[in-house]
C-alpha atoms as a PDB file:
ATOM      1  CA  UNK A   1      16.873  24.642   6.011  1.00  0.00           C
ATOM      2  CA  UNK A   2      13.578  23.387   4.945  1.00  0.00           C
ATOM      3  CA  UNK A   3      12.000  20.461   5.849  1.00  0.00           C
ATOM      4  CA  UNK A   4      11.742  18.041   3.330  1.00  0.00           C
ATOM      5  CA  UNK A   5       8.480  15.926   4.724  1.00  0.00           C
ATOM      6  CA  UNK A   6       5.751  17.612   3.816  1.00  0.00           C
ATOM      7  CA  UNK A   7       2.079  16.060   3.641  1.00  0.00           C
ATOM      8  CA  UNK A   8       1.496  16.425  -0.249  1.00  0.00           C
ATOM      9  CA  UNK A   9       4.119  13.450  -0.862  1.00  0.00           C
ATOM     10  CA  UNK A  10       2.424  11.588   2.138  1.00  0.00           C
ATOM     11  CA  UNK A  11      -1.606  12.227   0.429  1.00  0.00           C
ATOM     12  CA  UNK A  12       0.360  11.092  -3.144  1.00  0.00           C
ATOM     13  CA  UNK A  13       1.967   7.712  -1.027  1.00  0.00           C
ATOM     14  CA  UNK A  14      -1.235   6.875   0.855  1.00  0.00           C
ATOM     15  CA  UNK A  15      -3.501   7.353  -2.220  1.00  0.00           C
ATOM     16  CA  UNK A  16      -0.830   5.000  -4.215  1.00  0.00           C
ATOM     17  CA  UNK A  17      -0.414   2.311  -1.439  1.00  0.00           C
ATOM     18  CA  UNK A  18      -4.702   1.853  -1.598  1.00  0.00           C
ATOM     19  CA  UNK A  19      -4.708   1.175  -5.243  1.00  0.00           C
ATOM     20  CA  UNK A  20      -1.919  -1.240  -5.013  1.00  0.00           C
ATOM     21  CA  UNK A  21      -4.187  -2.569  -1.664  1.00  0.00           C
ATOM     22  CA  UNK A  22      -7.017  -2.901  -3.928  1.00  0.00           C
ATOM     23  CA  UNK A  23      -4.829  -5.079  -6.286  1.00  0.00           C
ATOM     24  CA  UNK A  24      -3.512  -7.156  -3.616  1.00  0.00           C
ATOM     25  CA  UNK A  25      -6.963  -8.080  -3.007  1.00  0.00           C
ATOM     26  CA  UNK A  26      -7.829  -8.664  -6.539  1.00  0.00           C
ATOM     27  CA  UNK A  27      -4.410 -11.239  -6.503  1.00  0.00           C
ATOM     28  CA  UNK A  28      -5.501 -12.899  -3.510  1.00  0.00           C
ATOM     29  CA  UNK A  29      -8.765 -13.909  -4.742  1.00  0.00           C
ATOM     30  CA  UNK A  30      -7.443 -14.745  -8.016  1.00  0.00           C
ATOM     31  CA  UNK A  31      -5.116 -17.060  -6.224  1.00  0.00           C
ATOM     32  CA  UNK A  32      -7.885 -18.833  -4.194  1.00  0.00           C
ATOM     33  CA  UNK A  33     -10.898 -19.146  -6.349  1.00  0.00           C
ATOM     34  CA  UNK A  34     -10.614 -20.954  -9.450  1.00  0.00           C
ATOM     35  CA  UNK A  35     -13.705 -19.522 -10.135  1.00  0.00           C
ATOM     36  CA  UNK A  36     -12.630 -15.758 -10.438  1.00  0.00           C
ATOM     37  CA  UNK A  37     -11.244 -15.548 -13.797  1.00  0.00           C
ATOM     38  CA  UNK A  38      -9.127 -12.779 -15.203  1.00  0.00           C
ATOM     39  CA  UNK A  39      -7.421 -12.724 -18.392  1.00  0.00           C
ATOM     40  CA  UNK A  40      -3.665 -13.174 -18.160  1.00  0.00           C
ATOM     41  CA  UNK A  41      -2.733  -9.467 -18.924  1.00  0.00           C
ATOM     42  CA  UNK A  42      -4.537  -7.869 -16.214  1.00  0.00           C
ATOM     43  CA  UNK A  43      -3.822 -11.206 -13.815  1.00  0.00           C
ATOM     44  CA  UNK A  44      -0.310  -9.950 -14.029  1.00  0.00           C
ATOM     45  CA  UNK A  45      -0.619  -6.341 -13.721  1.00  0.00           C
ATOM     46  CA  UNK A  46      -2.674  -7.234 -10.850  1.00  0.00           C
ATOM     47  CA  UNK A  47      -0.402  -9.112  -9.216  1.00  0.00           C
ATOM     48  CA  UNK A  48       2.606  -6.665 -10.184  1.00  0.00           C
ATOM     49  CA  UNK A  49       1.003  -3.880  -8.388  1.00  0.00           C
ATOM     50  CA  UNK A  50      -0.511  -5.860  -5.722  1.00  0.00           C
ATOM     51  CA  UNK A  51       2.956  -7.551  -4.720  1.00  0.00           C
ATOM     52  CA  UNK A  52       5.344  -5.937  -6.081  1.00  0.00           C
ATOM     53  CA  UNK A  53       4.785  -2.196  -5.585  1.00  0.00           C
ATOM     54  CA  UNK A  54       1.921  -2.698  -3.061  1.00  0.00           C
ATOM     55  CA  UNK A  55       4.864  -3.402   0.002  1.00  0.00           C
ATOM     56  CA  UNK A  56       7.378  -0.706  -1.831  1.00  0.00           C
ATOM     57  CA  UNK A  57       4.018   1.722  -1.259  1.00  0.00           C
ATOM     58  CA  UNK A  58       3.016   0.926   2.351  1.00  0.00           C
ATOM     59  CA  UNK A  59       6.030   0.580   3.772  1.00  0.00           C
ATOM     60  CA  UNK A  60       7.249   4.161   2.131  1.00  0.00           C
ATOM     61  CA  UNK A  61       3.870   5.839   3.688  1.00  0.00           C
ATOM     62  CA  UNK A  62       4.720   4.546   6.956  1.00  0.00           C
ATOM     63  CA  UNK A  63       8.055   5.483   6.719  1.00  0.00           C
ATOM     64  CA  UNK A  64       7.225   9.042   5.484  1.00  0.00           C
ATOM     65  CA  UNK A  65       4.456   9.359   8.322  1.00  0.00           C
ATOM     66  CA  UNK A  66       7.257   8.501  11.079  1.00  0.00           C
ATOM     67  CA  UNK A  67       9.272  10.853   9.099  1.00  0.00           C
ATOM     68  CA  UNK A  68       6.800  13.849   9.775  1.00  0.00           C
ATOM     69  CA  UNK A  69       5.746  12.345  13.178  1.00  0.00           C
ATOM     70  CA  UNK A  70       9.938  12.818  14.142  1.00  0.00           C
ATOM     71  CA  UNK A  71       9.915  16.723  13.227  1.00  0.00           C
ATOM     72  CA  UNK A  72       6.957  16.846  15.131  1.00  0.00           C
ATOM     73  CA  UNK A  73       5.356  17.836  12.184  1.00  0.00           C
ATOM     74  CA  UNK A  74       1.138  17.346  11.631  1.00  0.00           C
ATOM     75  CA  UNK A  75       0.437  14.622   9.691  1.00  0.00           C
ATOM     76  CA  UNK A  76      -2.991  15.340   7.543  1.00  0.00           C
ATOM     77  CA  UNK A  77      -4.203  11.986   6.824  1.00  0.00           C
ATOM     78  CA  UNK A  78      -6.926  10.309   7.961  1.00  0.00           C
ATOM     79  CA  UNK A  79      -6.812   8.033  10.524  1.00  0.00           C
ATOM     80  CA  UNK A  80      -8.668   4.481   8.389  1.00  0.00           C
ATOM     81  CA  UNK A  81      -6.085   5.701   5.914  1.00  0.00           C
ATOM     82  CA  UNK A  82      -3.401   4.647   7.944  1.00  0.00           C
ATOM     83  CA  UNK A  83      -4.927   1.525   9.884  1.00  0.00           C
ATOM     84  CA  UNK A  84      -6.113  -0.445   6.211  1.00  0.00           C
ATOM     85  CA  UNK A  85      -1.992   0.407   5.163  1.00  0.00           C
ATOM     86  CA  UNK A  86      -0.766  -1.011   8.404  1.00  0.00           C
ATOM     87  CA  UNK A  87      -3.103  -4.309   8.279  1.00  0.00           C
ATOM     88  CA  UNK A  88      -2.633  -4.828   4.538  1.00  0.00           C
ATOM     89  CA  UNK A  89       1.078  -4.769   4.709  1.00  0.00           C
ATOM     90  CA  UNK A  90       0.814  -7.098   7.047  1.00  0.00           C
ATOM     91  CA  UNK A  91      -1.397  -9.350   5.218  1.00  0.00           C
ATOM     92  CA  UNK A  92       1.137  -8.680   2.101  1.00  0.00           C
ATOM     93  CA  UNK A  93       4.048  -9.903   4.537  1.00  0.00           C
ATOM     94  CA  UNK A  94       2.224 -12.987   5.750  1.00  0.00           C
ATOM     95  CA  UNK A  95       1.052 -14.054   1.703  1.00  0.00           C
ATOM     96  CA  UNK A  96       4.073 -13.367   0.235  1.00  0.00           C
ATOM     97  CA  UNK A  97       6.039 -15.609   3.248  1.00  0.00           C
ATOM     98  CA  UNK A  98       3.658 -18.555   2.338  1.00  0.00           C
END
């Protein structure tokens, strides 16, 4: 039977879950400086990606890293990757709770 974690998927989910990082950033300062401005298109879309699919994203990295980490399988991603999508999901967790 093959394995069905495989590091491709986990490159594709890590590379997704640090755009939607950078747009939770982009949110957040949008929500505390009045002085940041954004039109209310791209607002949205930021704050769509940022915290909406930006959890969806880290959590299903982590969750496909414990995945390969169970079938004691090598996970090739690098190690900052992994430690920005761990803090900013918390930071997502602890904005969104506000």
């Amino acid at each position: 039977m093959k394995n069905i974690f495989n590091n491709s998927f986990l490159a594709f989910i890590g590379r997704l879950a640090i755009i939607c990082n950078v747009f939770t950033v982009v949110s957040i300062l949008f929500m505390l400086f009045k002085w940041f401005k954004l039109p209310t298109v791209v607002a949205s879309y930021s704050i769509g990606l940022g915290f909406v699919m930006g959890p969806i994203a880290n959590i299903g990295f982590l969750l496909w890293l414990a995945g390969l980490k169970l079938t004691k399988q090598i996970a090739i991603t690098p190690q900052w990757q992994t430690i920005v999508i761990v803090m900013m999901l918390l930071v997502q967790l602890l904005v969104v709770n506000r």
